[in-house]
C-alpha atoms as a PDB file:
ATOM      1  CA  UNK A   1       0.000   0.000   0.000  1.00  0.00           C
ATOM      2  CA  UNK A   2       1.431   3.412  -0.256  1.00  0.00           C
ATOM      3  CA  UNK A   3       2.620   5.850   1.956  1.00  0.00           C
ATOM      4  CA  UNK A   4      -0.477   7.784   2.870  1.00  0.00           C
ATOM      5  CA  UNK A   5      -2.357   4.540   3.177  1.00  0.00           C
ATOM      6  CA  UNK A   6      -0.105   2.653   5.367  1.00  0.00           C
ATOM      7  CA  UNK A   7       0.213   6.088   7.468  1.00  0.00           C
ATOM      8  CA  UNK A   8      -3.819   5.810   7.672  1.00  0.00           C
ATOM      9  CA  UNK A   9      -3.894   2.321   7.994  1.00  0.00           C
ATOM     10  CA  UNK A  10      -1.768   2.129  11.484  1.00  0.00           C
ATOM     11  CA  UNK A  11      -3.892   4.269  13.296  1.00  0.00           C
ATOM     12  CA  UNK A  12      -4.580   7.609  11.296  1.00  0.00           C
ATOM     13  CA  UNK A  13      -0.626   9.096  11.455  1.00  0.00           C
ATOM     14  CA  UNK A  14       0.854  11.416   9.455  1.00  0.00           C
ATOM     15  CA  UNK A  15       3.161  10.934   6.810  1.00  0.00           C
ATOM     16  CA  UNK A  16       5.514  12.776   8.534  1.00  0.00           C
ATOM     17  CA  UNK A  17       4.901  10.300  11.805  1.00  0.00           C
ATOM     18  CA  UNK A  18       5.653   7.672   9.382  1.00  0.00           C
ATOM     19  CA  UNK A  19       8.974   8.719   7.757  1.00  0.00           C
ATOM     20  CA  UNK A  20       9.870   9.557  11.451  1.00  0.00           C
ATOM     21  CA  UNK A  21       8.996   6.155  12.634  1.00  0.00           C
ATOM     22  CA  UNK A  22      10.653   4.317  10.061  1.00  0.00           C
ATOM     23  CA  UNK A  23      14.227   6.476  10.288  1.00  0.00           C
ATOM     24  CA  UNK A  24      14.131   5.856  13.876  1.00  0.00           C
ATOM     25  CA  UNK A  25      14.221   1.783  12.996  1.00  0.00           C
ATOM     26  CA  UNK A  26      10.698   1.428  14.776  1.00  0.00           C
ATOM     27  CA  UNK A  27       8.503   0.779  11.536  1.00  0.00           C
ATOM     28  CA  UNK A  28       9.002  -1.491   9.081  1.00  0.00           C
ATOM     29  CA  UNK A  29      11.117  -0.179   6.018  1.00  0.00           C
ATOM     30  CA  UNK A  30       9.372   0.113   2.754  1.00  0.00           C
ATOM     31  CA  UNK A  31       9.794  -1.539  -0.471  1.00  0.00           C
ATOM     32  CA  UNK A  32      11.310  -0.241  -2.999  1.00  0.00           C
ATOM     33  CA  UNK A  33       8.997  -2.094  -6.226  1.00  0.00           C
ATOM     34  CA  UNK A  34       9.604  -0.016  -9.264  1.00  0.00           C
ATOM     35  CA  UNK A  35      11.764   3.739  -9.948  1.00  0.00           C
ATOM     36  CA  UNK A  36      10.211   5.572  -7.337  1.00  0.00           C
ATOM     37  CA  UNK A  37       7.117   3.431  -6.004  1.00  0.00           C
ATOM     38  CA  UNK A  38       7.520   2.761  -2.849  1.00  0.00           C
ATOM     39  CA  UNK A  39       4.908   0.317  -0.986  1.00  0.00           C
ATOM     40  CA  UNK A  40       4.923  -1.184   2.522  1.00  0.00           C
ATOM     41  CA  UNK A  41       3.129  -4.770   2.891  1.00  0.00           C
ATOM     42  CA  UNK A  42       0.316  -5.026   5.186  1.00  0.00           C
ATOM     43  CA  UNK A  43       1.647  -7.794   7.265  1.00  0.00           C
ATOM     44  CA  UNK A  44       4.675  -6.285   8.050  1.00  0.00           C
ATOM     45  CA  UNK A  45       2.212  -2.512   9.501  1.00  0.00           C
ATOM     46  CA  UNK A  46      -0.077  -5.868  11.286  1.00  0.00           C
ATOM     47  CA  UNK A  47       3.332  -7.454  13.029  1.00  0.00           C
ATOM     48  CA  UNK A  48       4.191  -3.707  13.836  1.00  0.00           C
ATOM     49  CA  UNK A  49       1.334  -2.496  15.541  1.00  0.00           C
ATOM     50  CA  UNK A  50       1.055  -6.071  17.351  1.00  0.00           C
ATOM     51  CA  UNK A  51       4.670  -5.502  18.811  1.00  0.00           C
ATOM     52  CA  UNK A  52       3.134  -1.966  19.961  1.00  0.00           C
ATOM     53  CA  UNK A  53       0.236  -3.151  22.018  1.00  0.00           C
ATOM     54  CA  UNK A  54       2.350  -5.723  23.524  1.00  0.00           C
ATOM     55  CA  UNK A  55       1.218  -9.094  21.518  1.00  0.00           C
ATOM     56  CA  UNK A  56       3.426 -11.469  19.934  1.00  0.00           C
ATOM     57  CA  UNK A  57       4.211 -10.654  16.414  1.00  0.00           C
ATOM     58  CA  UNK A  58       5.118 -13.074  13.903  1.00  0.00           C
ATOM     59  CA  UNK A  59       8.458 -13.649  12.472  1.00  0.00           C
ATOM     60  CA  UNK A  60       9.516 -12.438   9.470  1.00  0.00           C
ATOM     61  CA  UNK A  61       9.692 -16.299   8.054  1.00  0.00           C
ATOM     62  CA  UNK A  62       5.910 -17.061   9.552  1.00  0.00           C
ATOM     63  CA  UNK A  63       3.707 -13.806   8.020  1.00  0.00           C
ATOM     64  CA  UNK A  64       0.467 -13.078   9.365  1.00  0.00           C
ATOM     65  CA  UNK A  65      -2.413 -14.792   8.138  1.00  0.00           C
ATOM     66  CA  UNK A  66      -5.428 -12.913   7.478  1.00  0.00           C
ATOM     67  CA  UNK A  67      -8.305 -13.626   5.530  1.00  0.00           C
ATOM     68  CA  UNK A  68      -9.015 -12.068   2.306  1.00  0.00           C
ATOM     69  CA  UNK A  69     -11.814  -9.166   2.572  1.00  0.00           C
ATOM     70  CA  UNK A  70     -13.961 -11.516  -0.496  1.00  0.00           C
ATOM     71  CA  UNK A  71     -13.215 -14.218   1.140  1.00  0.00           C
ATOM     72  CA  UNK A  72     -14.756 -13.045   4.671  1.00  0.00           C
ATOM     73  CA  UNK A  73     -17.854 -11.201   2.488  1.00  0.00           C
ATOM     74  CA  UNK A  74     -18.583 -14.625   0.458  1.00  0.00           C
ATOM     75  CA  UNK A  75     -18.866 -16.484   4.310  1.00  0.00           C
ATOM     76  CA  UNK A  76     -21.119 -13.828   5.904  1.00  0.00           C
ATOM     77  CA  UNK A  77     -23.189 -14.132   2.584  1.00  0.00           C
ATOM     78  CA  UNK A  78     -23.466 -18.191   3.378  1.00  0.00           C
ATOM     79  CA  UNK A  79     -20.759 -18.824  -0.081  1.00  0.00           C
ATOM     80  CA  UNK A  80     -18.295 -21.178   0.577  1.00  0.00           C
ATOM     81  CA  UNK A  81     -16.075 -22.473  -2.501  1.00  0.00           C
ATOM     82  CA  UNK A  82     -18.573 -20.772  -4.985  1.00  0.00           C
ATOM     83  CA  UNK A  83     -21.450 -22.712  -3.654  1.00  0.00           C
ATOM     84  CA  UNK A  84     -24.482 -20.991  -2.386  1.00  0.00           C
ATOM     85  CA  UNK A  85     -26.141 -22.303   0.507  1.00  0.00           C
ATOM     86  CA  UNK A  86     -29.953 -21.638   0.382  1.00  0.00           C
ATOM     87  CA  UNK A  87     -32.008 -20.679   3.444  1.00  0.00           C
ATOM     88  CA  UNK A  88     -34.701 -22.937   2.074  1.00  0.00           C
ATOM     89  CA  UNK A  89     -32.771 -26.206   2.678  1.00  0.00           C
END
């Protein structure tokens, strides 16, 4: 995501915050994916803002599973592996 989303996505910070955070070595560095486009993976801003509140975070090898946002719609909509379960059955 970029910048101003990852900023948003923590908790509402600035930009500024951000690029303050990450110089100081306490936010994860971004990525670097083309010329100037930089993004920062939303796993790494999860295990981040898990390490603030105190919770385990997962290692770097083990990312943090979370479910895709289609995924949890298509369950709360009864869908599961493109099958529609009926409230008439």
């Amino acid at each position: 995501m970029s910048e101003e989303l990852a900023a948003s996505y923590v908790g509402g910070i600035s930009v500024t915050t951000l690029r303050k955070e990450v110089a100081e070595g306490r936010a994860p560095k971004p990525h670097h994916i083309s010329g100037r486009r930089v993004v920062w993976f939303i796993e790494e801003l999860d295990a981040w803002m898990d390490r603030i509140k105190g919770q385990s975070a997962p290692g770097p090898t083990q990312p943090k599973q979370t479910q895709n946002s289609w995924e949890a719609a298509a369950q709360a909509a009864g869908k599961i592996s493109g099958q529609r379960r009926s409230a008439l059955r």
